[in-house]
Protein backbone atom coordinates (compact mmCIF):
# COMPACT_ATOMS: atom_id res chain seq x y z
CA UNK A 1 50.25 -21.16 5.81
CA UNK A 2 47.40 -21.27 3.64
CA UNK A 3 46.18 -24.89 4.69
CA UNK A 4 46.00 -23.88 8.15
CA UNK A 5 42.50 -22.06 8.36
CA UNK A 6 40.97 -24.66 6.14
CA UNK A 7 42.51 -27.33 8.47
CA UNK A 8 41.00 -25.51 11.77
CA UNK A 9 38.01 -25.46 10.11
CA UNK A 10 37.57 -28.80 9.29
CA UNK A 11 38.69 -29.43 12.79
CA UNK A 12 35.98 -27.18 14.21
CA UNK A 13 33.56 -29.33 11.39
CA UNK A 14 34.07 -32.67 12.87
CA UNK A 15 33.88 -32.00 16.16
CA UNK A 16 30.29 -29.88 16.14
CA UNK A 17 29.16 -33.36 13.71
CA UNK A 18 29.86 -35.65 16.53
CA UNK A 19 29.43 -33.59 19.46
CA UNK A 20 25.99 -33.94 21.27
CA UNK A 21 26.12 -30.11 21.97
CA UNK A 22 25.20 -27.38 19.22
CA UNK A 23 28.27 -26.63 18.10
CA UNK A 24 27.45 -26.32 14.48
CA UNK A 25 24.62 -23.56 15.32
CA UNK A 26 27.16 -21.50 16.20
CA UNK A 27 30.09 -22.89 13.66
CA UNK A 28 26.93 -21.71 11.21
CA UNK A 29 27.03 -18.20 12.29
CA UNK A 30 30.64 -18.14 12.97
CA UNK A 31 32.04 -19.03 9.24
CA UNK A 32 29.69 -16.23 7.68
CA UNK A 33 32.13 -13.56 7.48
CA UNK A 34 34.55 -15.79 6.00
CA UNK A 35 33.10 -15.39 2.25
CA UNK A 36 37.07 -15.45 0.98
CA UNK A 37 37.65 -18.96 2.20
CA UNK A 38 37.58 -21.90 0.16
CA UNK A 39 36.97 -24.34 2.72
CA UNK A 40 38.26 -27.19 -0.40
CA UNK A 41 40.95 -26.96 -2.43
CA UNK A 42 40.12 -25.53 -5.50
CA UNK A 43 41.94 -27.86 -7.42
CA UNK A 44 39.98 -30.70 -6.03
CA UNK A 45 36.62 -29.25 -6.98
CA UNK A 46 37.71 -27.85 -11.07
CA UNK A 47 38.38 -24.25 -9.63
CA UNK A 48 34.80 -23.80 -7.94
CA UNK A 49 35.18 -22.06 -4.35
CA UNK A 50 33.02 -23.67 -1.39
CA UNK A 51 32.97 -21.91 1.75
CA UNK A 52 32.48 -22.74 5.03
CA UNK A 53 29.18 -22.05 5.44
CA UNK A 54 27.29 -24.17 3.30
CA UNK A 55 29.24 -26.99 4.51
CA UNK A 56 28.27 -26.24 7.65
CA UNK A 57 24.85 -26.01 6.69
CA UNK A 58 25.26 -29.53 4.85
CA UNK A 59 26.25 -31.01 7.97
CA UNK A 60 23.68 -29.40 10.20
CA UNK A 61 21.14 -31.12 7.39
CA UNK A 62 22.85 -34.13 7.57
CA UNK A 63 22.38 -34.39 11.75
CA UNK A 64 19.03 -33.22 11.92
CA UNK A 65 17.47 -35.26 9.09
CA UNK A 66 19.49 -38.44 8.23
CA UNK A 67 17.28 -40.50 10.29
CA UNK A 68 13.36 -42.02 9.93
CA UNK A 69 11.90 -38.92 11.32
CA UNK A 70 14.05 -36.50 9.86
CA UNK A 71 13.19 -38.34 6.37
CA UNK A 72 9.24 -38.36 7.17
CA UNK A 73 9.73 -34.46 7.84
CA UNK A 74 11.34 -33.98 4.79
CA UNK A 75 8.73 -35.40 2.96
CA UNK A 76 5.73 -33.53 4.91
CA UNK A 77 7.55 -30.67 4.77
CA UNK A 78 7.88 -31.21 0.44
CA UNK A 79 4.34 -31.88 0.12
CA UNK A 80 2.35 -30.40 2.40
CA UNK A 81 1.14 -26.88 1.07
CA UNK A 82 1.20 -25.15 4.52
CA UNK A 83 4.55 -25.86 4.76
CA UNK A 84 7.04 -26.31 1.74
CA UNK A 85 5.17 -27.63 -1.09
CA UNK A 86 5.56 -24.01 -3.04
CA UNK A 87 9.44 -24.35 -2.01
CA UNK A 88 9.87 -27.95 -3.53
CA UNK A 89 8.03 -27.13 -6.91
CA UNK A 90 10.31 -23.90 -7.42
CA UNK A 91 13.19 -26.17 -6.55
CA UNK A 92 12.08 -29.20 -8.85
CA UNK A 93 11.79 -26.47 -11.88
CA UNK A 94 15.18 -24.92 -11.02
CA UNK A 95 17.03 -28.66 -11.45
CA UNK A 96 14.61 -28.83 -14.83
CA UNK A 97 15.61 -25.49 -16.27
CA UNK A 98 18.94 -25.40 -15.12
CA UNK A 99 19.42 -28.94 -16.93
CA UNK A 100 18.22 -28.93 -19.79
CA UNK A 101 17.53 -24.81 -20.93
CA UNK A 102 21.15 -23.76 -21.69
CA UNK A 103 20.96 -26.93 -23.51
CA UNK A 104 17.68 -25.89 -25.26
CA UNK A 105 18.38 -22.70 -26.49
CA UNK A 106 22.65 -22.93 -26.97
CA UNK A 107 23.42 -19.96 -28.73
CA UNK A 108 20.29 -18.86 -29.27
CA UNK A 109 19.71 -16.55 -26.11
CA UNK A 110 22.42 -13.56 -24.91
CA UNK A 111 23.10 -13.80 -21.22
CA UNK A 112 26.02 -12.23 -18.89
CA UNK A 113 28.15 -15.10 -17.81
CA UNK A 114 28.46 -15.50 -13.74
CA UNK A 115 31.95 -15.67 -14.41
CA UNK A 116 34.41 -14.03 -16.34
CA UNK A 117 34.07 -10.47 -18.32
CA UNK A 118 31.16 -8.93 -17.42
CA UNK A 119 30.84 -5.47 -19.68
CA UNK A 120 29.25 -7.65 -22.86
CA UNK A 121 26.78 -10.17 -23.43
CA UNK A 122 27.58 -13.44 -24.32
CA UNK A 123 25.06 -16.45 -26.32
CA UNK A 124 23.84 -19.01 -23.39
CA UNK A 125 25.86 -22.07 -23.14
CA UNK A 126 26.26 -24.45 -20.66
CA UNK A 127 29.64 -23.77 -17.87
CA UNK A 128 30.32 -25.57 -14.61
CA UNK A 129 28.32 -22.18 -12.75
CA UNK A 130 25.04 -23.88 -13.37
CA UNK A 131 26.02 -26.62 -11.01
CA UNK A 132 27.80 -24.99 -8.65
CA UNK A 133 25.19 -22.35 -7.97
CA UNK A 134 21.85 -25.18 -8.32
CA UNK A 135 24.08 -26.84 -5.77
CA UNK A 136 24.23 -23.74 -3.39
CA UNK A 137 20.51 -23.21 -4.12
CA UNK A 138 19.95 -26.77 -3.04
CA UNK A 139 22.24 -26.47 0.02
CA UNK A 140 19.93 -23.79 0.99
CA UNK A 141 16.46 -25.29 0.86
CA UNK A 142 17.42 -27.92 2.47
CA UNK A 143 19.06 -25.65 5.41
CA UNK A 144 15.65 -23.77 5.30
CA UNK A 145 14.25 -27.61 5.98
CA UNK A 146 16.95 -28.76 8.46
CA UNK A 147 16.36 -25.63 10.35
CA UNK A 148 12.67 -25.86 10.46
CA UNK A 149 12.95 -29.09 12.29
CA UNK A 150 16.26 -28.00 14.24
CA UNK A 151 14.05 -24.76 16.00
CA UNK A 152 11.07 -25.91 16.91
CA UNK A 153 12.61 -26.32 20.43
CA UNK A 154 12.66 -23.26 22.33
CA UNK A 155 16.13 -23.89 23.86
CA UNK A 156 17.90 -24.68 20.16
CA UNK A 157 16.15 -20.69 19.22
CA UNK A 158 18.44 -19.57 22.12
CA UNK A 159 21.06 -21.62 20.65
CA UNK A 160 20.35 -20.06 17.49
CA UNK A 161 20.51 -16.53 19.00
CA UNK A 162 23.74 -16.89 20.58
CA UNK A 163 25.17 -17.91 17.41
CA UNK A 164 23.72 -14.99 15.84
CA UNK A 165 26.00 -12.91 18.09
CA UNK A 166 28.68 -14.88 17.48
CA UNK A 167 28.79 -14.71 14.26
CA UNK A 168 28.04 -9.94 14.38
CA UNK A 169 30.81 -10.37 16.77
CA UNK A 170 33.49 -12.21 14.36
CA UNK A 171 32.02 -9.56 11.32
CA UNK A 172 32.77 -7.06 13.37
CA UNK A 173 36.28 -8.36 14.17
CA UNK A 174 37.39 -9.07 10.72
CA UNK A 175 36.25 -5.65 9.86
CA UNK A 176 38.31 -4.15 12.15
CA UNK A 177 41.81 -6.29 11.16
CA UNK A 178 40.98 -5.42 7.53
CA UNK A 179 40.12 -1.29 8.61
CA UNK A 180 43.54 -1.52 10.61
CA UNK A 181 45.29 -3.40 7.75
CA UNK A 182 45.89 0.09 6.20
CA UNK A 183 48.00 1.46 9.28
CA UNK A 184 49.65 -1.83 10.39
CA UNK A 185 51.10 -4.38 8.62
CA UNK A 186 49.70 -7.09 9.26
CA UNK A 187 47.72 -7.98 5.73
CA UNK A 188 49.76 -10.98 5.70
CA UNK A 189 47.86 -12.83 8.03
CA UNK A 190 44.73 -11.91 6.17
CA UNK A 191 46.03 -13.79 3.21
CA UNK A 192 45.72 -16.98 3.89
CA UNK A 193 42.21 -16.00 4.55
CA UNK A 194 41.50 -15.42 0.96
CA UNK A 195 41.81 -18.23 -0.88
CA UNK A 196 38.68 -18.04 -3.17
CA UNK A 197 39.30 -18.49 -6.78
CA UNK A 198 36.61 -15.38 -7.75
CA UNK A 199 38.15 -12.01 -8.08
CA UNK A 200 38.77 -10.54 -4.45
CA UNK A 201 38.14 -6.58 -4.12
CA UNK A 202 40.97 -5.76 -1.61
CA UNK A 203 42.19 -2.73 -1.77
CA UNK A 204 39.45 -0.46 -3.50
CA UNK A 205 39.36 3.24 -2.29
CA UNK A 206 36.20 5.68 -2.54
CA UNK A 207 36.96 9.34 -1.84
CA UNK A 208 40.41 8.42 -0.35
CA UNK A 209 39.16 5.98 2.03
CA UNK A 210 39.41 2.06 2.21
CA UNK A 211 36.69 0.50 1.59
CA UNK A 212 36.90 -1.84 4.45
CA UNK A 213 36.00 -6.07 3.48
CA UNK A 214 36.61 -7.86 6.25
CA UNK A 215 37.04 -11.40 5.19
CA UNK A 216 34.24 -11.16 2.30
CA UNK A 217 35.04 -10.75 -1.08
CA UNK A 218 33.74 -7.21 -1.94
CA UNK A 219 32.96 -4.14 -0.11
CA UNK A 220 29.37 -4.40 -1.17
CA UNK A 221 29.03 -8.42 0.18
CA UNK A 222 30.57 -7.84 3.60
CA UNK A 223 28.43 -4.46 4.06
CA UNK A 224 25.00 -6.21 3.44
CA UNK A 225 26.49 -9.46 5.80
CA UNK A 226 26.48 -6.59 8.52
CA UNK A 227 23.55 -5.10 7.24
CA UNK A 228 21.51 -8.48 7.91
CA UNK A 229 23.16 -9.51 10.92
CA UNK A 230 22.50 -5.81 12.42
CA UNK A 231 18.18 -6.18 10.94
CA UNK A 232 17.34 -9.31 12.83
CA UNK A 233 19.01 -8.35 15.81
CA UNK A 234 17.64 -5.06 16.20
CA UNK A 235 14.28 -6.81 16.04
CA UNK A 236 14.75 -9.46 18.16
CA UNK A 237 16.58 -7.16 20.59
CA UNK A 238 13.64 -6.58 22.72
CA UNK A 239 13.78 -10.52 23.77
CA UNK A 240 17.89 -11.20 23.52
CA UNK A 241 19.06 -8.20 25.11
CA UNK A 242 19.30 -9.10 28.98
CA UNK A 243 17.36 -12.52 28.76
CA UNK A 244 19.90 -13.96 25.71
CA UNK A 245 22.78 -12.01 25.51
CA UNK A 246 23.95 -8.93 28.11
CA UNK A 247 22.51 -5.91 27.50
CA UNK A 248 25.63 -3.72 27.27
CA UNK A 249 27.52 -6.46 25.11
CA UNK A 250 24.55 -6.41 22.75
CA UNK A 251 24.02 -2.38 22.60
CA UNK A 252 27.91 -2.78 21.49
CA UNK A 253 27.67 -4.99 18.97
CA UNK A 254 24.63 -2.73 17.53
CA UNK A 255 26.60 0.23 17.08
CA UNK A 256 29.66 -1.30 15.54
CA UNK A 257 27.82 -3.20 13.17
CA UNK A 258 26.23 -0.50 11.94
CA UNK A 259 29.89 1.57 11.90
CA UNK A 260 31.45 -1.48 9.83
CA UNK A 261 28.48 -1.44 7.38
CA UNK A 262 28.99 2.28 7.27
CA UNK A 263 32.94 1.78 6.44
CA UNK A 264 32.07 -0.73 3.61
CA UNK A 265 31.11 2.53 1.69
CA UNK A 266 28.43 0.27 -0.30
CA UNK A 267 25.35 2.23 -1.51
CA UNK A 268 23.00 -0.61 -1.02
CA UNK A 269 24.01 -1.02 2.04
CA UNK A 270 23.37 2.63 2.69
CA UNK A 271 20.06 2.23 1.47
CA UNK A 272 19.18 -0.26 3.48
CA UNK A 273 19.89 1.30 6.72
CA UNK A 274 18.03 4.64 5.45
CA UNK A 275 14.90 2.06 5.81
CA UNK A 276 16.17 -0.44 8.48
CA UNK A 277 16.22 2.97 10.52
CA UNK A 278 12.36 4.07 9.49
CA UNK A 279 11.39 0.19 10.04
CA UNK A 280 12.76 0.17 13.40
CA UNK A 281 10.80 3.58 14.11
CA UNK A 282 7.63 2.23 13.00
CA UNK A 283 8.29 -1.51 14.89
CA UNK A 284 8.45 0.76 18.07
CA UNK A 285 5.41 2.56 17.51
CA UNK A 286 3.72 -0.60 16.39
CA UNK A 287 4.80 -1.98 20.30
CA UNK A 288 3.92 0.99 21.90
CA UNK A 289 0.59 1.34 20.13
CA UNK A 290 -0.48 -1.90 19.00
CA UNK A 291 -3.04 -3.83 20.30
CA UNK A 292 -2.55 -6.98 21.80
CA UNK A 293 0.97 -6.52 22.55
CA UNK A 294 2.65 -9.28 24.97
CA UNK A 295 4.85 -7.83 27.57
CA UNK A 296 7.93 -9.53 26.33
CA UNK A 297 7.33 -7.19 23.24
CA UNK A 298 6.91 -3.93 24.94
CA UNK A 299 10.22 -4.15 27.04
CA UNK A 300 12.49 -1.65 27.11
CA UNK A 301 10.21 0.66 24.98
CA UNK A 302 11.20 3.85 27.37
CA UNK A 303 15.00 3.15 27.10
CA UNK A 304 15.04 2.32 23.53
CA UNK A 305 13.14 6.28 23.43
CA UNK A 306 15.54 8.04 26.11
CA UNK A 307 18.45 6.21 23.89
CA UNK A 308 17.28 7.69 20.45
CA UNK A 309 15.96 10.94 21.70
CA UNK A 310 19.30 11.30 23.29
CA UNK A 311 21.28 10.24 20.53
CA UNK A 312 18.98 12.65 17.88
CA UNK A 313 19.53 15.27 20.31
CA UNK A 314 23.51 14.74 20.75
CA UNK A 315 23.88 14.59 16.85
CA UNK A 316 21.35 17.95 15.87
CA UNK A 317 23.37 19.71 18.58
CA UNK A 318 26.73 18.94 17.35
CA UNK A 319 25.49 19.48 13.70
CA UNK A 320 24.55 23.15 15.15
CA UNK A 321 28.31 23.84 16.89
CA UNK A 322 30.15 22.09 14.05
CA UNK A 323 28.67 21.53 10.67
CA UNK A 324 31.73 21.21 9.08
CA UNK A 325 31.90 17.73 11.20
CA UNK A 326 29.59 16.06 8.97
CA UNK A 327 31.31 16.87 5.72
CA UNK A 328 33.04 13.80 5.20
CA UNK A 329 29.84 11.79 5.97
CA UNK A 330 27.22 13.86 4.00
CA UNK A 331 30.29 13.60 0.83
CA UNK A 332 29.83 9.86 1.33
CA UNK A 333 26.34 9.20 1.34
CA UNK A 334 25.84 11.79 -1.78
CA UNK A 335 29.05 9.83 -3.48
CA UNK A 336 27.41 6.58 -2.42
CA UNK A 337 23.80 6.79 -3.13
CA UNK A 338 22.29 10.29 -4.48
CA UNK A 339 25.17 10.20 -7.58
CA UNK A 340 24.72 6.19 -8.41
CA UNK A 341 22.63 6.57 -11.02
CA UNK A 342 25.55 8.75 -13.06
CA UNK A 343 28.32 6.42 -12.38
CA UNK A 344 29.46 3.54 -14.52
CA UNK A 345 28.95 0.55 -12.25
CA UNK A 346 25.56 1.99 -12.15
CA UNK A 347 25.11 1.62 -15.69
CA UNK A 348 26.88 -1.56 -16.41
CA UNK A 349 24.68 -3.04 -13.56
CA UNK A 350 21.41 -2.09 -15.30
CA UNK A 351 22.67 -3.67 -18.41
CA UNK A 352 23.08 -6.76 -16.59
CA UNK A 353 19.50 -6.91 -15.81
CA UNK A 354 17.99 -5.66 -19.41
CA UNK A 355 20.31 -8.71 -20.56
CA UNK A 356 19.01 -11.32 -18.53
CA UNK A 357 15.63 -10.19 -18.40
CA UNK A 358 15.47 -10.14 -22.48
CA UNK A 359 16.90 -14.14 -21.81
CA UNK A 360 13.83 -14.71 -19.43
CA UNK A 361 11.58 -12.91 -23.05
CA UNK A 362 13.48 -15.67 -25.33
CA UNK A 363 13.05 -18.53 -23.56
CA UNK A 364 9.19 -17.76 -24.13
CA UNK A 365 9.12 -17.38 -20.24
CA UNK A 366 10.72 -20.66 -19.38
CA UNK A 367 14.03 -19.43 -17.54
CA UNK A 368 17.43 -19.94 -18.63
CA UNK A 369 18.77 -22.15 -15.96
CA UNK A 370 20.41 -21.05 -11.97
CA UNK A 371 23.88 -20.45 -13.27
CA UNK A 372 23.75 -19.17 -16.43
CA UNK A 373 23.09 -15.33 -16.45
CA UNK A 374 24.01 -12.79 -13.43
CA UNK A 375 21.55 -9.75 -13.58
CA UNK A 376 22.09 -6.85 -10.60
CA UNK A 377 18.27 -7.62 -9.34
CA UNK A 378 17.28 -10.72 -6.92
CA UNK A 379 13.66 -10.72 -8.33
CA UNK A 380 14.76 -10.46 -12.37
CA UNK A 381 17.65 -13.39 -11.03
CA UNK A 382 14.74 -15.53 -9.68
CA UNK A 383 12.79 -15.06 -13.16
CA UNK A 384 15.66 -14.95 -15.61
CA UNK A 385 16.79 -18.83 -14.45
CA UNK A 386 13.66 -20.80 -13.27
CA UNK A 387 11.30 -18.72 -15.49
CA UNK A 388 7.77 -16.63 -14.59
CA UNK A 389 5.97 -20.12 -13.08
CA UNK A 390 9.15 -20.79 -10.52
CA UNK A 391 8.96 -16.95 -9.87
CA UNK A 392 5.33 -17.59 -8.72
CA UNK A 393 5.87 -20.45 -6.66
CA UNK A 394 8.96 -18.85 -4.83
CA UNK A 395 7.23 -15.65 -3.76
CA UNK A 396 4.12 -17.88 -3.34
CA UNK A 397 6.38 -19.30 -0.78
CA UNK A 398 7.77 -16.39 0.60
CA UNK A 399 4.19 -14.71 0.82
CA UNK A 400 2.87 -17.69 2.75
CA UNK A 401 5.54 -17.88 5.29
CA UNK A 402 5.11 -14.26 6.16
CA UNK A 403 1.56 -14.70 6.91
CA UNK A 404 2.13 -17.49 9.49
CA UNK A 405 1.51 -17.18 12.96
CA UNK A 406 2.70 -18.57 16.26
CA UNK A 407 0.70 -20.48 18.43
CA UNK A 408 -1.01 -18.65 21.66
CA UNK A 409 1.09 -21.04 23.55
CA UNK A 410 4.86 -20.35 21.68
CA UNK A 411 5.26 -17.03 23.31
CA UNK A 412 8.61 -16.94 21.87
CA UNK A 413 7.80 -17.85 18.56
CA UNK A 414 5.64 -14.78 18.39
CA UNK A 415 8.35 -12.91 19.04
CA UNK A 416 10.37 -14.88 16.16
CA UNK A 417 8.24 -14.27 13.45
CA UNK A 418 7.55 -10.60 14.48
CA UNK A 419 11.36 -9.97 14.07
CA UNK A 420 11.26 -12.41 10.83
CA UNK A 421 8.87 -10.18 9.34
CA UNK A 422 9.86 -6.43 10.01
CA UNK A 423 13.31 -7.85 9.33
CA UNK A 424 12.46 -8.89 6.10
CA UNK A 425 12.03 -5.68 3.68
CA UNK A 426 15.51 -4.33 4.01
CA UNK A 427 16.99 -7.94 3.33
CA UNK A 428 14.77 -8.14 0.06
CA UNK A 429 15.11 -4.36 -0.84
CA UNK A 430 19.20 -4.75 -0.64
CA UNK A 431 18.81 -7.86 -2.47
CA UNK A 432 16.08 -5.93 -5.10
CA UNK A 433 19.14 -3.40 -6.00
CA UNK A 434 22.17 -6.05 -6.00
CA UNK A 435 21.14 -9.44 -6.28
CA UNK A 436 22.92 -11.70 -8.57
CA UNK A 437 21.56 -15.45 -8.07
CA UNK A 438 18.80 -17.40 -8.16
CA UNK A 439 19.55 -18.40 -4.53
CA UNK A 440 18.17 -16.86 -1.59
CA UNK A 441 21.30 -17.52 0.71
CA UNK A 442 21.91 -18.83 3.95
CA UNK A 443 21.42 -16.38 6.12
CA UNK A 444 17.84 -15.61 4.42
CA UNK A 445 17.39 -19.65 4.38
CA UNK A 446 18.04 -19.51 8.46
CA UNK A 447 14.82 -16.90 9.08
CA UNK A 448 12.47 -19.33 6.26
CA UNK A 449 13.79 -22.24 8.44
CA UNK A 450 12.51 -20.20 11.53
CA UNK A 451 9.10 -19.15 10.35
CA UNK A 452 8.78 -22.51 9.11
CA UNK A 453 9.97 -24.31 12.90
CA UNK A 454 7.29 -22.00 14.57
CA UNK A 455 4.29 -22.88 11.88
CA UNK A 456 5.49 -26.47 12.35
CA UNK A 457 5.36 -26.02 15.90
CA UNK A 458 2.09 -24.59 16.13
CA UNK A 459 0.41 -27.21 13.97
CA UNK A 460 2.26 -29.87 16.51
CA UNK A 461 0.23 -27.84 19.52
CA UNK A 462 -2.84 -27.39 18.04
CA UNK A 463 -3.10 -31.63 17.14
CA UNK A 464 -2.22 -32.33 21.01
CA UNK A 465 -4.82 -29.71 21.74
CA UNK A 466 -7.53 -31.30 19.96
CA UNK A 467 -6.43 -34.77 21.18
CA UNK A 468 -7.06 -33.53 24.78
CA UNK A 469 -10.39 -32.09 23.97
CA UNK A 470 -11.48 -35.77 22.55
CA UNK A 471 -10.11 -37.67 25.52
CA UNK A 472 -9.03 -35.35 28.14
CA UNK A 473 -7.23 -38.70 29.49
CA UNK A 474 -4.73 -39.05 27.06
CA UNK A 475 -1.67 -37.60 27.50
CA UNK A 476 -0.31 -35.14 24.73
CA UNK A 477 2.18 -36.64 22.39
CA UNK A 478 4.45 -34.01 20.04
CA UNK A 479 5.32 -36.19 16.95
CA UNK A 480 6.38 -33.47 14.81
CA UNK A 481 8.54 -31.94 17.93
CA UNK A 482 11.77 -34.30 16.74
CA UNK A 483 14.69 -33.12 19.37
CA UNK A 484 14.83 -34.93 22.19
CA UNK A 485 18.02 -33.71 23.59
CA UNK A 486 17.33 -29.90 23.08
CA UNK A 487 21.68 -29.86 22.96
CA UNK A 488 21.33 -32.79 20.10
CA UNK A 489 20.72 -31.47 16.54
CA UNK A 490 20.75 -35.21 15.07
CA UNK A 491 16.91 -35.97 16.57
């Protein structure tokens, strides 16, 4: 019973890595909510869990660059600095430090082990986490690569956006089978489901209610996996409602995903729809208002204003008739968020970070290795394993990308990066309050691998631009534009 969703997903595997259609897009966006899965036997990996997803993503790599101009883009992308150049030096010192530093300083440095008890400190030493997770952070840079080839065509973004549907829509689903797994029986067919050898938070309560997991191991994990598919869609929603997806089947999936991520009970996923909800006030005014606004931005700006006015309006009035309605909510989010700081988890998290910031202080600044500590803070995580000059060249990175712009010609990768960008603070701010690794994740590796397609993309343009305007008679050639067959990932 339990080989049977690893066999249908190696099943699903094969056939997206020889079909000629983009199967694996969507088989990327589809395995996300399956965090439980080991997608290997543990046994034949020494007890590490691999899920789906990065094998996905390993295969979508291995289509869209094992060939001669997959390889050249790999290599412009590494060393040219408008591209990746930042993103390959913070990756080079992550293999150095992760190598060689628990080495280094064994026993000399306290850390909190990635696996294992996690209410003490223990002296550094080297474990099998520090390859597992370098390899994860590798499998995501090179998605963010693969990716940046993969969508500079404008049909594989649609592609892209489908699958980002998909995958809401299967979140949503598990979800619901785990939310209803408390009236029916059928937790036995979740089972087989949740096969990862890390401790799996099932059946945790908060104020007598489940705190509903889906297919994810935690409450917290499958909460912010709504939480980021529910950002970028809200942004892009004023280009996939109607043109990618139908308008009341994407309204739907809006609402329950941000249900679910309320039922995961998960402060930081509270938190980040407190400011998902002022971002997406401010995006509106920033259409409404802005200057040089396309049209395909300022679509639907009256309905999306009849829609909240009216759903303000329905919510103040009820809270007038019946106040006591609200109780249960308003007990939540003060249970939740306004008394975290007084609760254990709370503190044990903090401690977390003092401990493997201090590791960052002994190692003189040099980083402890991806792997070897687990702080509650994505930034300290970044400096406490590759050290303050990979810190730099990572948010270097980031900062860069966000500053990119789409050509005048890629009216939809203006839209792209707009959503990229106002989608980006809650997705760091959750991370900010609960991050654990060094690595970025796949989901965050998808949107670099966008903002880097469109940059890409817009360099491509502007070189066949100037070509024209030195011999109008030549006709433009696209070099870096590798997909041929817009349904062909493999170039």
């Amino acid at each position: 019973m339990f080989v049977v969703p690893m066999l249908i997903f190696w099943g699903l595997a094969l056939w997206g890595l020889f079909s000629r259609k983009p199967v694996l897009i969507y088989l990327f966006f589809a395995t996300m909510p399956f965090g439980s899965l080991a997608a290997l036997p543990p046994p034949m990996t020494a007890g590490l869990t691999f899920t789906p997803t990065p094998i996905v993503a390993l295969l979508i790599a291995a289509r869209s660059l094992a060939n001669l101009r997959g390889v050249n883009f790999v290599i412009a992308t590494a060393l040219m600095p408008s591209r990746g150049l930042l993103l390959f030096l913070f990756w080079l010192i992550a293999v150095f430090t992760t190598l060689f530093m628990p080495r280094v300083f064994l026993g000399q440095v306290d850390i909190i082990p990635v696996r294992g008890t996690l209410n003490a400190s223990y002296p550094l030493y080297p474990t099998p986490q520090n390859i597992s997770q370098l390899a994860y952070l590798t499998i995501s840079i090179m998605t963010v690569v693969a990716f940046g080839r993969v969508l500079q065509n404008e049909a594989m973004r649609r592609h892209a956006l489908l699958g980002l549907c998909l995958g809401a829509a299967i979140a949503v689903f598990t979800g619901f089978l785990d939310f209803a797994s408390q009236y029916a029986p059928i937790a036995p067919l979740l089972e087989p489901f949740r096969t990862a050898t890390y401790a799996l938070l099932t059946e945790v309560e908060v104020l007598g209610a489940k705190r509903v997991i889906g297919l994810m191991p935690e409450a917290s994990s499958f909460g912010n996996l709504c939480l980021g598919f529910l950002t970028l869609m809200v942004f892009l929603r004023h280009w996939m409602s109607g043109d990618v997806v139908d308008r009341r089947i994407f309204l739907s999936l809006l609402g329950l995903l941000v249900l679910f991520c309320w039922l995961s009970t998960s402060s930081s996923t509270y938190v980040g729809l407190v400011l998902l909800a002022g971002l997406a006030g401010a995006e509106w005014l920033w259409r409404a208002y802005g200057s040089n606004i396309r049209r395909a931005r300022t679509r639907g700006l009256k309905l999306e204003f009849w829609l909240a006015f009216g759903g303000v309006s329905a919510v103040l009035f009820i809270l007038l008739m019946i106040p006591s309605l609200f109780d249960p909510i308003t007990a939540m989010f003060d249970r939740m968020v306004l008394q975290k700081t007084g609760s254990q988890s709370f503190e044990e998290r903090n401690m977390w970070t003092a401990v493997s910031l201090q590791a960052m202080i002994d190692t003189y600044g040099i980083g402890v290795g991806v792997g070897s500590t687990r702080p509650s803070n994505a930034f300290v995580a970044v400096l406490s394993s590759v050290g303050i000059l990979g810190t730099l060249f990572y948010y270097g990175f980031v900062v860069q990308l966000l500053a990119r712009n789409a050509h005048p010609d890629d009216k939809e990768g203006a839209v792209v990066v707009s959503a990229v960008r106002w989608a980006f603070l809650p997705i760091f701010i959750v991370g900010f309050l609960i991050g654990t690794s060094a690595d970025f994740g796949l989901f965050v590796a998808f949107q670099y691998g966008c903002l880097i397609a469109v940059g890409t993309r817009a360099e491509t343009l502007r070189r066949a631009r100037r070509r024209e305007v030195a011999d109008p008679s030549s006709e433009p050639r696209f070099s870096a534009m590798p997909l041929g067959n817009v349904a062909d990932t493999r170039g």
